[in-house]
N, C-alpha and C. Protein backbone atom coordinates (compact mmCIF):
# COMPACT_ATOMS: atom_id res chain seq x y z
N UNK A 1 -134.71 -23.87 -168.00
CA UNK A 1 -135.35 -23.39 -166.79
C UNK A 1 -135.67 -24.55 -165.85
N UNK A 2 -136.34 -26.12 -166.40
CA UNK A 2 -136.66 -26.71 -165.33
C UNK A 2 -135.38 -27.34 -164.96
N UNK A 3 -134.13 -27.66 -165.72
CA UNK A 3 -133.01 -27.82 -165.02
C UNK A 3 -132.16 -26.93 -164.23
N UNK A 4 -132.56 -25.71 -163.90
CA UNK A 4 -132.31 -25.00 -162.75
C UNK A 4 -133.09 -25.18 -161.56
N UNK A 5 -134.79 -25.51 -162.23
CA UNK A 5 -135.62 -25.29 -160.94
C UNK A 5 -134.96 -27.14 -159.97
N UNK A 6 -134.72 -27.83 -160.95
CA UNK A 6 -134.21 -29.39 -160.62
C UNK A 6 -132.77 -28.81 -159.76
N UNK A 7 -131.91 -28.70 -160.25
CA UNK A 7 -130.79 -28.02 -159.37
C UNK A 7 -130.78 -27.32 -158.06
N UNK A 8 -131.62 -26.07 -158.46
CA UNK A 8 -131.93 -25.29 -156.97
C UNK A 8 -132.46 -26.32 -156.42
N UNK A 9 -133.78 -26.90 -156.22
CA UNK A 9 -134.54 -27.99 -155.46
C UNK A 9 -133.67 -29.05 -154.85
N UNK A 10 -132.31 -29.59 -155.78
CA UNK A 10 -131.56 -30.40 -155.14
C UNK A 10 -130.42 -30.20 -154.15
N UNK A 11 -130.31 -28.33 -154.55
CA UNK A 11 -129.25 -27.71 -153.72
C UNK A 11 -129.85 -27.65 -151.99
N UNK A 12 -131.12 -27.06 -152.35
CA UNK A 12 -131.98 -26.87 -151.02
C UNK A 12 -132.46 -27.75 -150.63
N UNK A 13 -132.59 -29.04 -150.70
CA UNK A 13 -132.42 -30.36 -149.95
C UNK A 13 -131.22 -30.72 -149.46
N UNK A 14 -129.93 -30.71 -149.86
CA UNK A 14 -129.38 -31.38 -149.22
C UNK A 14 -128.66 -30.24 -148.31
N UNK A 15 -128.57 -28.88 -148.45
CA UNK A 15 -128.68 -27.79 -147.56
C UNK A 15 -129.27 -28.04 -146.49
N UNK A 16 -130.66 -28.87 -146.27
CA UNK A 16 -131.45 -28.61 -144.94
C UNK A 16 -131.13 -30.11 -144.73
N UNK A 17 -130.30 -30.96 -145.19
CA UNK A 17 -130.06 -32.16 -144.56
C UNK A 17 -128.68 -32.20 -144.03
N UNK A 18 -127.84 -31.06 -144.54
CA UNK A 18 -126.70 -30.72 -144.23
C UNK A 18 -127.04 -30.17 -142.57
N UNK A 19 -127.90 -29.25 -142.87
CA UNK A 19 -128.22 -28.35 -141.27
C UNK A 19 -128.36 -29.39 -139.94
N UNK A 20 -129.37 -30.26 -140.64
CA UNK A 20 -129.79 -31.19 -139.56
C UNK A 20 -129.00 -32.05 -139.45
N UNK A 21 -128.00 -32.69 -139.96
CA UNK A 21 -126.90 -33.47 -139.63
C UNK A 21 -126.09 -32.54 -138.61
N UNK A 22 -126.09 -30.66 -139.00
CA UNK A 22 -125.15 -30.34 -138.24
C UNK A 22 -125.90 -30.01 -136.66
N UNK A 23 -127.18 -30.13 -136.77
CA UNK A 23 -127.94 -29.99 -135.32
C UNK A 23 -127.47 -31.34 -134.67
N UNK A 24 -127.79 -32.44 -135.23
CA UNK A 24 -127.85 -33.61 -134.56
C UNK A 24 -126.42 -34.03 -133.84
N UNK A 25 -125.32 -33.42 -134.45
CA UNK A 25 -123.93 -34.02 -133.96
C UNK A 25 -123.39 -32.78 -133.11
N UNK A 26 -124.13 -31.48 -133.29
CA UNK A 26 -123.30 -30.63 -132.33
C UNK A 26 -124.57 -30.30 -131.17
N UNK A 27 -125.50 -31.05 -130.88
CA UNK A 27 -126.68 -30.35 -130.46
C UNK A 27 -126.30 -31.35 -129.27
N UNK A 28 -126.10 -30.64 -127.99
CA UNK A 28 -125.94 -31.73 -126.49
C UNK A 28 -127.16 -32.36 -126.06
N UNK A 29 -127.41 -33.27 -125.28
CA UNK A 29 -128.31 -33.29 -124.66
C UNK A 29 -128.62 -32.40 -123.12
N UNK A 30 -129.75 -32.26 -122.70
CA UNK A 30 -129.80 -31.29 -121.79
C UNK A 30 -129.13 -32.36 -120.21
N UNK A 31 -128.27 -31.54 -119.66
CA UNK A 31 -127.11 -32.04 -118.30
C UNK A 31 -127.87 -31.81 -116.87
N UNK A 32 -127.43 -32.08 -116.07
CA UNK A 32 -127.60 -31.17 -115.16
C UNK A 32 -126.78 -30.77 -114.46
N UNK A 33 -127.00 -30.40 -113.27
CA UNK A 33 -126.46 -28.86 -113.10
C UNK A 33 -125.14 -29.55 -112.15
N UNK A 34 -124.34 -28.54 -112.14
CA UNK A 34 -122.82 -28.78 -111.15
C UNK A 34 -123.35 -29.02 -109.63
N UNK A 35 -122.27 -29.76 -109.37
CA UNK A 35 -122.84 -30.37 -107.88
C UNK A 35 -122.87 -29.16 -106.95
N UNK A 36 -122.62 -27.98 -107.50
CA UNK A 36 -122.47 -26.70 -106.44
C UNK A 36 -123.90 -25.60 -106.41
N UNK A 37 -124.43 -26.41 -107.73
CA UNK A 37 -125.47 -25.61 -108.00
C UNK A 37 -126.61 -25.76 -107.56
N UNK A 38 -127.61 -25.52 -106.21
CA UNK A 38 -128.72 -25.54 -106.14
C UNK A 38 -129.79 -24.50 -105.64
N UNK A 39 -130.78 -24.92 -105.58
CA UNK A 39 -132.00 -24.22 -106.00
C UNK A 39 -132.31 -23.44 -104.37
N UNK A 40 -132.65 -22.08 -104.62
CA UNK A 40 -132.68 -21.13 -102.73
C UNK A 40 -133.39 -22.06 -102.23
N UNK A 41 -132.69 -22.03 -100.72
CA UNK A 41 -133.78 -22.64 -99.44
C UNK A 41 -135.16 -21.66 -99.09
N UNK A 42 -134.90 -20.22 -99.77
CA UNK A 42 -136.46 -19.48 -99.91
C UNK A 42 -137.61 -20.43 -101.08
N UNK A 43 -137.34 -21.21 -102.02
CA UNK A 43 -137.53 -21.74 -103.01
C UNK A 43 -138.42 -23.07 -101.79
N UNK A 44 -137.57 -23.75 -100.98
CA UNK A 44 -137.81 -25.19 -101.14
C UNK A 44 -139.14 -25.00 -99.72
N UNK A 45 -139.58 -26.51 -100.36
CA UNK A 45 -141.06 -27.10 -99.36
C UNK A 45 -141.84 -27.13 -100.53
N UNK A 46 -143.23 -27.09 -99.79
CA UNK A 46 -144.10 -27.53 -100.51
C UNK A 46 -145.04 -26.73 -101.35
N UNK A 47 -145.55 -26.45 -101.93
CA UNK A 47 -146.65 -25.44 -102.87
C UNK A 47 -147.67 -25.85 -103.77
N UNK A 48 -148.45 -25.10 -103.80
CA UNK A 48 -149.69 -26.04 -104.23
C UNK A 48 -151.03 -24.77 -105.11
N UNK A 49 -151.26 -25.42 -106.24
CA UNK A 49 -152.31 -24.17 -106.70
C UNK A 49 -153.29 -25.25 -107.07
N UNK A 50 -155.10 -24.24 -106.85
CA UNK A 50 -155.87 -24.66 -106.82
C UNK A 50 -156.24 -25.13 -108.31
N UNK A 51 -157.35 -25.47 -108.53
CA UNK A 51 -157.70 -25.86 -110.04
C UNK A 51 -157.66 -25.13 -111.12
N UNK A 52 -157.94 -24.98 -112.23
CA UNK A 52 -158.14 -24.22 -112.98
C UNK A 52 -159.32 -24.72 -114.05
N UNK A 53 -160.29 -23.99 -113.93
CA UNK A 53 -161.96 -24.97 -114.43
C UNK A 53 -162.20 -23.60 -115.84
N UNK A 54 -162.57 -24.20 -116.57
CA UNK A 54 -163.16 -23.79 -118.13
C UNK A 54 -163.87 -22.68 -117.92
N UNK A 55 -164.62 -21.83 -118.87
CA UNK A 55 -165.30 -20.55 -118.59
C UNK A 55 -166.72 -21.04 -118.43
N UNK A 56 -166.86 -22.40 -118.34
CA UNK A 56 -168.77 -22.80 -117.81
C UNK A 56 -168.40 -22.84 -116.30
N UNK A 57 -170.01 -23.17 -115.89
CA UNK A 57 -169.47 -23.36 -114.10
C UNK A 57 -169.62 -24.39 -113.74
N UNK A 58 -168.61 -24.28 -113.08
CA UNK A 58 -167.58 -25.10 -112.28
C UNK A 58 -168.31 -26.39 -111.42
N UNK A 59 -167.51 -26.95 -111.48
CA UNK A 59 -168.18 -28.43 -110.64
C UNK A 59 -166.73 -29.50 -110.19
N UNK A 60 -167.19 -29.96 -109.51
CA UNK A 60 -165.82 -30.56 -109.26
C UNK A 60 -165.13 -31.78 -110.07
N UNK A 61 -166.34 -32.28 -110.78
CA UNK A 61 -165.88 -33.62 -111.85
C UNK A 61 -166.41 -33.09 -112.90
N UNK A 62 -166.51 -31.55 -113.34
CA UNK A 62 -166.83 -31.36 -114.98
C UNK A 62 -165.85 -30.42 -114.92
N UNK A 63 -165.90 -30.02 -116.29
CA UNK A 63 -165.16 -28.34 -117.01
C UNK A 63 -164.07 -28.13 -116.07
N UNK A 64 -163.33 -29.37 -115.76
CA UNK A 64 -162.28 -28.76 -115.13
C UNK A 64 -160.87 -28.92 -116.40
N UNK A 65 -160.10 -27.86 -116.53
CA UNK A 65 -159.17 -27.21 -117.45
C UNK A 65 -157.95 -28.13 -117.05
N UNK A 66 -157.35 -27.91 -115.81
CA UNK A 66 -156.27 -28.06 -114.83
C UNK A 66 -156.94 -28.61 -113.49
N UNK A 67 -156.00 -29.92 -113.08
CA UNK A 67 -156.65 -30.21 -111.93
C UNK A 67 -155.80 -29.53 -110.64
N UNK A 68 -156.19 -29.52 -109.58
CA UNK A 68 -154.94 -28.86 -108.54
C UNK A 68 -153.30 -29.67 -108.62
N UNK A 69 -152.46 -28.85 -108.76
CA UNK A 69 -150.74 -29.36 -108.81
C UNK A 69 -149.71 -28.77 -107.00
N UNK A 70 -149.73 -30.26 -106.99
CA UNK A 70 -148.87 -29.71 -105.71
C UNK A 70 -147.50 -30.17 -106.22
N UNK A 71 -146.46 -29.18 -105.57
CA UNK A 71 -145.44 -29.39 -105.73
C UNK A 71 -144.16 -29.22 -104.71
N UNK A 72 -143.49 -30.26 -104.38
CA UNK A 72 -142.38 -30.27 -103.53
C UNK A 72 -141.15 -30.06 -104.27
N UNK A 73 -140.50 -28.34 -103.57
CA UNK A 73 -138.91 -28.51 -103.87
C UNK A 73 -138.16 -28.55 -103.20
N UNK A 74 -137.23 -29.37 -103.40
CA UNK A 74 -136.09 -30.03 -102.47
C UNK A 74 -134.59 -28.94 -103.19
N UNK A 75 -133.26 -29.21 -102.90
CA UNK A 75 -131.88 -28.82 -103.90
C UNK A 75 -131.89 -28.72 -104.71
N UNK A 76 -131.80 -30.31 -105.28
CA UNK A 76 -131.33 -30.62 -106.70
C UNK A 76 -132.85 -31.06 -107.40
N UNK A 77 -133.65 -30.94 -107.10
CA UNK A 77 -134.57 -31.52 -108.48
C UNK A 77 -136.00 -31.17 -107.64
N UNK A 78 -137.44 -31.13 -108.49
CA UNK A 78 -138.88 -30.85 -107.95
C UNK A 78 -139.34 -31.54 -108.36
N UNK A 79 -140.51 -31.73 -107.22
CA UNK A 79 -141.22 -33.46 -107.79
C UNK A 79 -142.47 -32.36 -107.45
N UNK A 80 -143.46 -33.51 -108.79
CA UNK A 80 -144.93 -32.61 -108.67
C UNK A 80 -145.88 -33.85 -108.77
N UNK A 81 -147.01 -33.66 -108.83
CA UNK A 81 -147.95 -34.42 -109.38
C UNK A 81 -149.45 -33.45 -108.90
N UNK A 82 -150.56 -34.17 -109.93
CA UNK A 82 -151.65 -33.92 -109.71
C UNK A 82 -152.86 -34.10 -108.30
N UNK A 83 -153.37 -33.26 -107.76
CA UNK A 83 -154.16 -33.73 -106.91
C UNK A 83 -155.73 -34.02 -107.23
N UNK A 84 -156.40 -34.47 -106.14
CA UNK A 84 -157.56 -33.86 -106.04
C UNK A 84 -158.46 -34.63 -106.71
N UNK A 85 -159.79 -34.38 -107.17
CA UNK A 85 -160.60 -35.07 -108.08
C UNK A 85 -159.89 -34.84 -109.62
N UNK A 86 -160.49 -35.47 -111.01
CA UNK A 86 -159.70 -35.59 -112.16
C UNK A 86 -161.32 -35.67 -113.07
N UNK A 87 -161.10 -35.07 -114.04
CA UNK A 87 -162.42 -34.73 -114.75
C UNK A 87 -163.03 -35.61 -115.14
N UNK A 88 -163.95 -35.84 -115.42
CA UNK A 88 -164.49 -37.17 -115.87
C UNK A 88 -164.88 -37.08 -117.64
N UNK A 89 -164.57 -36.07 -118.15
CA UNK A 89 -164.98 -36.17 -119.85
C UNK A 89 -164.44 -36.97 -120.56
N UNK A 90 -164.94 -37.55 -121.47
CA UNK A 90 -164.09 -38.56 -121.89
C UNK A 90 -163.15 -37.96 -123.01
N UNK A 91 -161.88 -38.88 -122.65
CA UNK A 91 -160.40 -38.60 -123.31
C UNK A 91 -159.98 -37.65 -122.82
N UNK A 92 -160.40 -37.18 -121.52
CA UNK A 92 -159.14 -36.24 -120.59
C UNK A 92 -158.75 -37.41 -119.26
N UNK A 93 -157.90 -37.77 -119.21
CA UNK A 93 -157.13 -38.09 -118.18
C UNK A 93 -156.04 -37.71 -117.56
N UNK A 94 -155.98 -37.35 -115.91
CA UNK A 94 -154.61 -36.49 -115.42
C UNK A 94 -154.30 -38.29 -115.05
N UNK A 95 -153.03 -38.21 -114.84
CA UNK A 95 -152.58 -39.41 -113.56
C UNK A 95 -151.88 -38.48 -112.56
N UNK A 96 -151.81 -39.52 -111.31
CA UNK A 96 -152.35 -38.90 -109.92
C UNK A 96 -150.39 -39.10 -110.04
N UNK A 97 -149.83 -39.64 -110.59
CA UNK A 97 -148.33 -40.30 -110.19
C UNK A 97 -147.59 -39.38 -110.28
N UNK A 98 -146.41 -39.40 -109.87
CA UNK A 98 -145.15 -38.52 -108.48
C UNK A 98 -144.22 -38.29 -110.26
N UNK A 99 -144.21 -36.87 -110.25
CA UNK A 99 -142.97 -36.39 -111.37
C UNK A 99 -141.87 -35.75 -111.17
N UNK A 100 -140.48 -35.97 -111.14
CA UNK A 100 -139.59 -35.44 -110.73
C UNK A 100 -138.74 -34.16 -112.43
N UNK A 101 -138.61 -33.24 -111.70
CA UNK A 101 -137.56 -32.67 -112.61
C UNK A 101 -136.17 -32.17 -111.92
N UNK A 102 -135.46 -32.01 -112.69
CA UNK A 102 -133.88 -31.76 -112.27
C UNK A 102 -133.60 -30.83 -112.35
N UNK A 103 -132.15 -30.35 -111.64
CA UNK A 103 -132.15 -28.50 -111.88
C UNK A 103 -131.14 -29.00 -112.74
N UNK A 104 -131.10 -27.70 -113.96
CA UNK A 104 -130.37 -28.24 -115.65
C UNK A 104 -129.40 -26.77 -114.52
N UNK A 105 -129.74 -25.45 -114.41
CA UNK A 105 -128.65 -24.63 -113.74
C UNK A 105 -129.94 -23.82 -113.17
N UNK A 106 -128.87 -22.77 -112.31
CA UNK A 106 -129.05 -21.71 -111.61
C UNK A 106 -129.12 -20.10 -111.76
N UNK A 107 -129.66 -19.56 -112.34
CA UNK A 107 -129.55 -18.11 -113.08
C UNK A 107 -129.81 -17.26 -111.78
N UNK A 108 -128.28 -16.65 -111.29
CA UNK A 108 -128.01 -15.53 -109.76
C UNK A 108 -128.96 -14.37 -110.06
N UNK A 109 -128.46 -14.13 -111.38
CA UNK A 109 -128.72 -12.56 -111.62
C UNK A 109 -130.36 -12.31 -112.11
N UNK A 110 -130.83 -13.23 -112.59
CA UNK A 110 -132.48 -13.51 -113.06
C UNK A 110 -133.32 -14.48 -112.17
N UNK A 111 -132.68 -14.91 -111.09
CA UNK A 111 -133.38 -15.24 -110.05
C UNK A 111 -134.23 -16.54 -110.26
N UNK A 112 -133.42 -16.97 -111.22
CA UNK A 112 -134.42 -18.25 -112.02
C UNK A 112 -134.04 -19.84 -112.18
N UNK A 113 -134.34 -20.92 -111.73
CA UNK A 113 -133.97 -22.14 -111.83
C UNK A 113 -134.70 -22.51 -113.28
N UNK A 114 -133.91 -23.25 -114.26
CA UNK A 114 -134.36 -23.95 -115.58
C UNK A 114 -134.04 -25.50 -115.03
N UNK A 115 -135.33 -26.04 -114.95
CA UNK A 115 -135.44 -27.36 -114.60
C UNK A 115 -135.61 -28.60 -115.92
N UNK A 116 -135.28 -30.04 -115.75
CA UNK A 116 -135.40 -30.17 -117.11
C UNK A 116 -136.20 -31.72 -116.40
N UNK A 117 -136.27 -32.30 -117.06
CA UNK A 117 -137.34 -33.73 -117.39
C UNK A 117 -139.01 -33.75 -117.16
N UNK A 118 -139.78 -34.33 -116.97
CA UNK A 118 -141.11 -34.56 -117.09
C UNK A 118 -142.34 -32.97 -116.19
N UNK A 119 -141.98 -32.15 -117.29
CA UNK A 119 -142.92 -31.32 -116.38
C UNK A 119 -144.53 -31.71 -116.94
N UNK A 120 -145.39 -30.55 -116.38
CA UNK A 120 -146.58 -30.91 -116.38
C UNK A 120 -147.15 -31.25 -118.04
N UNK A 121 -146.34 -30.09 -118.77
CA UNK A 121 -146.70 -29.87 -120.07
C UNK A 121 -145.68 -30.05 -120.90
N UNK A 122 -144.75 -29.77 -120.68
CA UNK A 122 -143.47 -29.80 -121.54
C UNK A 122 -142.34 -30.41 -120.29
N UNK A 123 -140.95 -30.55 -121.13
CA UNK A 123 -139.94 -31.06 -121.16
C UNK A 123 -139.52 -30.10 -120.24
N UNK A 124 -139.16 -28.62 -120.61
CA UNK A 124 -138.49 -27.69 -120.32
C UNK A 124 -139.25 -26.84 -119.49
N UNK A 125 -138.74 -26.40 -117.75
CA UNK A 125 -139.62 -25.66 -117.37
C UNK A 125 -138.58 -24.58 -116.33
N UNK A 126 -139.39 -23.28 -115.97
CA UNK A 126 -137.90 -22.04 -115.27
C UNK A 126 -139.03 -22.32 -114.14
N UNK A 127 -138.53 -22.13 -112.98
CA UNK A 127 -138.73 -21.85 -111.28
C UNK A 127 -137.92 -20.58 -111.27
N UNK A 128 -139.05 -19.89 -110.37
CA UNK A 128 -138.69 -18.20 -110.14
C UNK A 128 -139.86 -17.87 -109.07
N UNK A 129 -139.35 -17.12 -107.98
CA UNK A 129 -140.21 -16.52 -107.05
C UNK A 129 -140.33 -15.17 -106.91
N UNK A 130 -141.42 -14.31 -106.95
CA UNK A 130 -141.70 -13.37 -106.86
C UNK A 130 -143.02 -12.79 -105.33
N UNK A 131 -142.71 -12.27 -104.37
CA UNK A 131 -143.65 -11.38 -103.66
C UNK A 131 -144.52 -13.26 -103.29
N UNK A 132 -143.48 -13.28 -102.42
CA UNK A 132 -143.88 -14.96 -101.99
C UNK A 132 -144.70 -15.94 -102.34
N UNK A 133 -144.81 -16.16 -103.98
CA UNK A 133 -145.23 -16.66 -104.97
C UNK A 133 -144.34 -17.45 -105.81
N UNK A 134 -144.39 -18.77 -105.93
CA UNK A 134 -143.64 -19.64 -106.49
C UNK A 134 -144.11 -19.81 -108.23
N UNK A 135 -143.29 -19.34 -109.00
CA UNK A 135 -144.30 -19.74 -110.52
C UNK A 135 -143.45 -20.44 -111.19
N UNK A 136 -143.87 -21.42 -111.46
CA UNK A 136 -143.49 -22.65 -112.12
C UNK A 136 -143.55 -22.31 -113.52
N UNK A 137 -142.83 -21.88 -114.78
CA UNK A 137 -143.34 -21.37 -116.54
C UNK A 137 -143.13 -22.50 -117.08
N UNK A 138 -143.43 -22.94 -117.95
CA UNK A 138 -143.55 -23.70 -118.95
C UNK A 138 -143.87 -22.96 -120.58
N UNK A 139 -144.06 -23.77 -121.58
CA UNK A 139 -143.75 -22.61 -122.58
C UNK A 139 -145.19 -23.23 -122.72
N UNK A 140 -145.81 -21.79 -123.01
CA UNK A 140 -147.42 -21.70 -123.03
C UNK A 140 -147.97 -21.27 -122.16
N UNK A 141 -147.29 -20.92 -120.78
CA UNK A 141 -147.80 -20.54 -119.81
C UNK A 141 -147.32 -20.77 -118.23
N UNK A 142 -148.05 -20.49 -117.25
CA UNK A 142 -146.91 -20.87 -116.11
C UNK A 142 -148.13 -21.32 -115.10
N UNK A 143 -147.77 -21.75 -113.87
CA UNK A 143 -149.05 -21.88 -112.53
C UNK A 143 -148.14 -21.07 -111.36
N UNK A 144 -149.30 -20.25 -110.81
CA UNK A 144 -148.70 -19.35 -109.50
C UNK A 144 -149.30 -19.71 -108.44
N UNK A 145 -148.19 -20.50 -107.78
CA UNK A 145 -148.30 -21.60 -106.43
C UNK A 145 -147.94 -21.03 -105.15
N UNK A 146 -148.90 -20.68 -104.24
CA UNK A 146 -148.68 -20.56 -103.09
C UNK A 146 -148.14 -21.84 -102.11
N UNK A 147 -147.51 -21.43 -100.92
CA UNK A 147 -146.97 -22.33 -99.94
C UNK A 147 -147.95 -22.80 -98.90
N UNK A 148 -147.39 -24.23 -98.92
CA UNK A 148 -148.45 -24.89 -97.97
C UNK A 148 -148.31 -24.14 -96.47
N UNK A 149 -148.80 -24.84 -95.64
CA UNK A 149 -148.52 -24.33 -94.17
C UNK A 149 -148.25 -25.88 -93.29
């Protein structure tokens, strides 16, 4: 018996080292998009959502969750960064500095740009407009950005 449980155990190791060898050599890195592909001119300028502060009240250098995110989209790629005041608790820090992401493609029929490098929270983020509302998703959640003037 324990030279089966030794066997199986050695089968199912090198099974999941088999897998991940086969992720690592067939797995692309993320591209971007064809030079034909860019993002609606309903899409581009500037947008911007206000803070997002904790369920205590609100102050402008406490319990703040999310600081305000403005964001400029251009064609090919969206640059964001943080505005505004930045919380003062200690071990939360936003930086105020300029983030660009790229358009990875263009989805016609779902109305959706998948952007790829440094978003707010993650790597991976979709641009989609709805009822003249820009929402930026990220996985965990999204921000619904109105247009500047």
């Amino acid at each position: 018996m324990k030279k089966f449980q030794h066997l199986f155990g050695t089968a199912l190791l090198l099974g999941t080292l088999g897998v991940g060898f086969n992720e690592l050599t067939t797995h692309r890195p993320e591209t971007r998009a064809y030079a034909s592909a860019t993002i609606p001119k309903s899409y581009r300028g500037y947008w911007y959502e206000k803070p997002q502060y904790t369920w205590q009240e609100r102050h402008t250098r406490k319990n703040m969750a999310i600081p305000a995110i403005k964001l400029a989209v251009h064609s090919k790629y969206v640059s964001w960064r943080y505005t505004g005041y930045l919380p003062k608790a200690p071990g939360v820090k936003y930086s105020h500095k300029l983030y660009r992401m790229h358009l990875i493609k263009y989805d016609r029929k779902g109305h959706q740009a998948d952007l790829g490098g440094r978003g707010p929270f993650r790597s991976y983020n979709i641009l989609t407009k709805s009822h003249g509302r820009l929402y930026l998703g990220y996985q965990g959640g999204q921000f619904t950005l109105k247009k500047l003037k």
